[in-house]
Protein backbone atom coordinates (compact mmCIF):
# COMPACT_ATOMS: atom_id res chain seq x y z
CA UNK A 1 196.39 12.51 -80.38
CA UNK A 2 194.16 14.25 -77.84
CA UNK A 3 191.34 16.52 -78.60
CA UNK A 4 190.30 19.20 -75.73
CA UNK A 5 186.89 21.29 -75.81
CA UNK A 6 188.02 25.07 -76.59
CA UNK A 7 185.97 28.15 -76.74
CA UNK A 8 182.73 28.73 -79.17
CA UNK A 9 182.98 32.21 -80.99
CA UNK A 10 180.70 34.21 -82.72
CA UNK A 11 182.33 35.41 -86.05
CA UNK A 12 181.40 38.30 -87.96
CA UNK A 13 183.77 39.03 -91.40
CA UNK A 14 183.20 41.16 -94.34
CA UNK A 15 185.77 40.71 -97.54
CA UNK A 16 187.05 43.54 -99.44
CA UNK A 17 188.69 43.73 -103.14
CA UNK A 18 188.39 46.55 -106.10
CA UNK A 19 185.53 46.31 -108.50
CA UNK A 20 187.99 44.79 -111.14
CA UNK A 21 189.72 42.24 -108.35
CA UNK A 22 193.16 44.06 -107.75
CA UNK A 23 193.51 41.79 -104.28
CA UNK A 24 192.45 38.73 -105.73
CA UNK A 25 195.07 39.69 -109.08
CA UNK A 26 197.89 40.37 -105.73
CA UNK A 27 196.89 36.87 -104.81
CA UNK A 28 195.33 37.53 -101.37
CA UNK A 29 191.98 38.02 -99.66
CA UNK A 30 190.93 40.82 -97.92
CA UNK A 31 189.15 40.31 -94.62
CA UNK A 32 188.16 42.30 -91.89
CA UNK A 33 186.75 40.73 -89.06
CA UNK A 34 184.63 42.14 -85.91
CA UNK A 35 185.38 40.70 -82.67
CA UNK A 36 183.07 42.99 -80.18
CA UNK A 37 185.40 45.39 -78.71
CA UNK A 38 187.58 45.77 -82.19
CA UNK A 39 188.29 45.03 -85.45
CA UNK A 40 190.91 42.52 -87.29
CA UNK A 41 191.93 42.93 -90.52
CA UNK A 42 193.81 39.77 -92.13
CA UNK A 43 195.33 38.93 -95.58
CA UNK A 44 195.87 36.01 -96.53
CA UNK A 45 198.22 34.56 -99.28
CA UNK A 46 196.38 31.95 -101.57
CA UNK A 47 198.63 28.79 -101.89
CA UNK A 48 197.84 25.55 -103.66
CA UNK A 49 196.91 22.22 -100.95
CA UNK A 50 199.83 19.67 -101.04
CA UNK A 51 197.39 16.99 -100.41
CA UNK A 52 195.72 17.53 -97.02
CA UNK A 53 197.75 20.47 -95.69
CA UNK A 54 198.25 23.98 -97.18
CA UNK A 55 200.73 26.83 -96.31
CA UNK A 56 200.10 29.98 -97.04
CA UNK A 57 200.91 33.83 -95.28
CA UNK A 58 198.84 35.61 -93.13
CA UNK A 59 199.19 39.10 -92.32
CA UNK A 60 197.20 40.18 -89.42
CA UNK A 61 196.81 43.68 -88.22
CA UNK A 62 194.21 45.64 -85.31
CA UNK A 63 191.94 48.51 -87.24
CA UNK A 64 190.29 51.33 -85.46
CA UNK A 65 187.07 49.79 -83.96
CA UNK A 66 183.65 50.98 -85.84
CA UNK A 67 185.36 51.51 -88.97
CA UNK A 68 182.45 50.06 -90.79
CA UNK A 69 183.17 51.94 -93.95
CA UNK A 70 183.85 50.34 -96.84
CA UNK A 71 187.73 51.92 -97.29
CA UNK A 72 188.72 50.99 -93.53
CA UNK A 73 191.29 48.57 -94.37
CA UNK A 74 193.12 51.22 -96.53
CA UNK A 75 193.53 52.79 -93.12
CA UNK A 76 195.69 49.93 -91.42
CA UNK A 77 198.81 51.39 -90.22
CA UNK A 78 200.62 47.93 -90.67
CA UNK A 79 202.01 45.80 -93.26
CA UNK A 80 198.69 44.64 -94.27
CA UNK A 81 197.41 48.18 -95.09
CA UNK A 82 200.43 48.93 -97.13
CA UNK A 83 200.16 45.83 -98.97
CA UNK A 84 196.65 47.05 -99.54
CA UNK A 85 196.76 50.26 -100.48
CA UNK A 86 200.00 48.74 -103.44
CA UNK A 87 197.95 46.61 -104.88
CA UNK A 88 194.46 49.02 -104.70
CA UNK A 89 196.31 52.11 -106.10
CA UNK A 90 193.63 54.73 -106.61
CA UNK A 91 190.77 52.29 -107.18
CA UNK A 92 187.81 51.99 -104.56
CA UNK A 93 188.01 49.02 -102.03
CA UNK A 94 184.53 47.28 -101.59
CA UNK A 95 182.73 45.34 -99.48
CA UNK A 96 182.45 42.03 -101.34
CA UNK A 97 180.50 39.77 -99.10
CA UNK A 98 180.16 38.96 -95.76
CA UNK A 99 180.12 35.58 -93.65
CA UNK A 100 178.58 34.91 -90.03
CA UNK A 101 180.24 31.97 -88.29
CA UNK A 102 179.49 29.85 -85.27
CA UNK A 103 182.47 28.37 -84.42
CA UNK A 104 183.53 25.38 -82.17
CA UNK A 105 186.83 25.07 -81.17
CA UNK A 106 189.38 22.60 -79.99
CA UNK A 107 193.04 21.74 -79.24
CA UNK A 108 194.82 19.28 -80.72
CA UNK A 109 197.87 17.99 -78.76
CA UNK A 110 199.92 14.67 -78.66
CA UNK A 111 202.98 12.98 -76.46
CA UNK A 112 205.18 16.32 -77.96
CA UNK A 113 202.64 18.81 -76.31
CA UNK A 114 200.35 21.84 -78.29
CA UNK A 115 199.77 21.04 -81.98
CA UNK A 116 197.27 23.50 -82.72
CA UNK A 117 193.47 24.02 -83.54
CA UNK A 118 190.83 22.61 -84.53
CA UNK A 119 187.71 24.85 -85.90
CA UNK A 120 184.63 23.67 -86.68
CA UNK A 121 182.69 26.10 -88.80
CA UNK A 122 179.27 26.58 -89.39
CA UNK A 123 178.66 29.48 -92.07
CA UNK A 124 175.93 32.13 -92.64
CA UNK A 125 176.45 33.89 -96.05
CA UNK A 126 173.54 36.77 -96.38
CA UNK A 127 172.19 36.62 -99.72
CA UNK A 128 169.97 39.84 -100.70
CA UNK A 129 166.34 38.63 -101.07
CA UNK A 130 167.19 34.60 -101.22
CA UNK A 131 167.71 32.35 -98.41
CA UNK A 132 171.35 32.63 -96.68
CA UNK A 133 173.44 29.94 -98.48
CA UNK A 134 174.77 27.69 -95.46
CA UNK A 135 178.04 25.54 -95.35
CA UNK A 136 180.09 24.05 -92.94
CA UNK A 137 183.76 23.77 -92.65
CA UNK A 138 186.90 22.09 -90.56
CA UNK A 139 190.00 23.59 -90.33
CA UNK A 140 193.32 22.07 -88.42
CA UNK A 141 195.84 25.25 -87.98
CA UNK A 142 198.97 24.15 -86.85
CA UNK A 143 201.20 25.96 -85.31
CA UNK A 144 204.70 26.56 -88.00
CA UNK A 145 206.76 24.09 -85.82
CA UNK A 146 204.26 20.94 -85.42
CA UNK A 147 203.43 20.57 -89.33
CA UNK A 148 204.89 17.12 -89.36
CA UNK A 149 203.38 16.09 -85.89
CA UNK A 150 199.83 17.22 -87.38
CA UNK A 151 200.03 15.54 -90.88
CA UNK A 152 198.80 12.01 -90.19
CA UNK A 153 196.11 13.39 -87.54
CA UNK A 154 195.03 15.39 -90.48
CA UNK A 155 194.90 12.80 -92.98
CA UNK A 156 193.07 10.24 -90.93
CA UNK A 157 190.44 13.69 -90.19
CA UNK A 158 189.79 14.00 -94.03
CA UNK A 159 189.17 10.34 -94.20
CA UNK A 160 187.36 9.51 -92.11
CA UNK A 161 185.08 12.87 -92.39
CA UNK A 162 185.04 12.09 -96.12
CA UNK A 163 185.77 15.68 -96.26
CA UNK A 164 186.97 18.09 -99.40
CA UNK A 165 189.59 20.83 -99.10
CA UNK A 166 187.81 23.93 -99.11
């Protein structure tokens, strides 16, 4: 395997669901994330691990940039929006919590060419009044065709990292 140096980002994300959970009861998270010049608005399908790897849908989709208010993902033209405003019906969407993330990244390649990604999170979450809770975090994502080329370069990672799916 090789392992190049990628870019470091600054992440900004704020999670949205009802007050009584209607996204979480869809199966999904809500996120919204701010990248400087717009705004990304992702759901993402919760799926069990099969040992070290997990698959799970993503649907990603651009939102009008500034929409800071708490209802702006109801306003996604795409899929993700529609799949939003199903499962919210007439219910309010909320801010839930939000995360600020320094991120490392890097690619991960072997003899076969591009594997994927490798993030290396570390994890502001504001807590009102208290000290931010911190926690760090490494994700592999693979791109759809390379899953078997990334599995043992993933399982010697959680070894020898001693680390826990998230």
């Amino acid at each position: 395997y090789m392992v190049t140096p990628g870019p470091t980002k600054e992440l900004h994300d704020t999670y949205f669901d009802t007050p009584d959970w209607r996204i979480n009861a869809a199966r999904y998270t809500c996120r919204v994330r701010n990248k400087g010049g717009s705004s990304e608005l992702t759901l993402k399908g919760m799926a069990e691990a099969e040992g070290s790897m997990r698959s799970r849908r993503e649907l990603t989709e651009t939102v009008p940039y500034g929409a800071q208010a708490p209802d702006s993902p109801l306003f996604a033209p795409g899929a993700a929006g529609q799949l939003i405003r199903n499962a919210v019906g007439r219910r309010p969407l909320m801010p839930i919590f939000s995360l600020h993330t320094h991120r490392r990244t890097f690619v991960l390649a072997d003899d076969g060419g591009p594997i994927g990604e490798i993030a290396v999170d570390e994890t502001t979450v504001p807590v009102a009044e208290t000290e931010p809770h911190r926690f760090s975090r490494v994700e592999v994502e693979v791109d759809a065709d390379a899953v078997e080329r990334a599995r043992r370069f993933v399982d010697l990672l959680v070894v020898a990292g001693g680390l826990t799916p998230a």
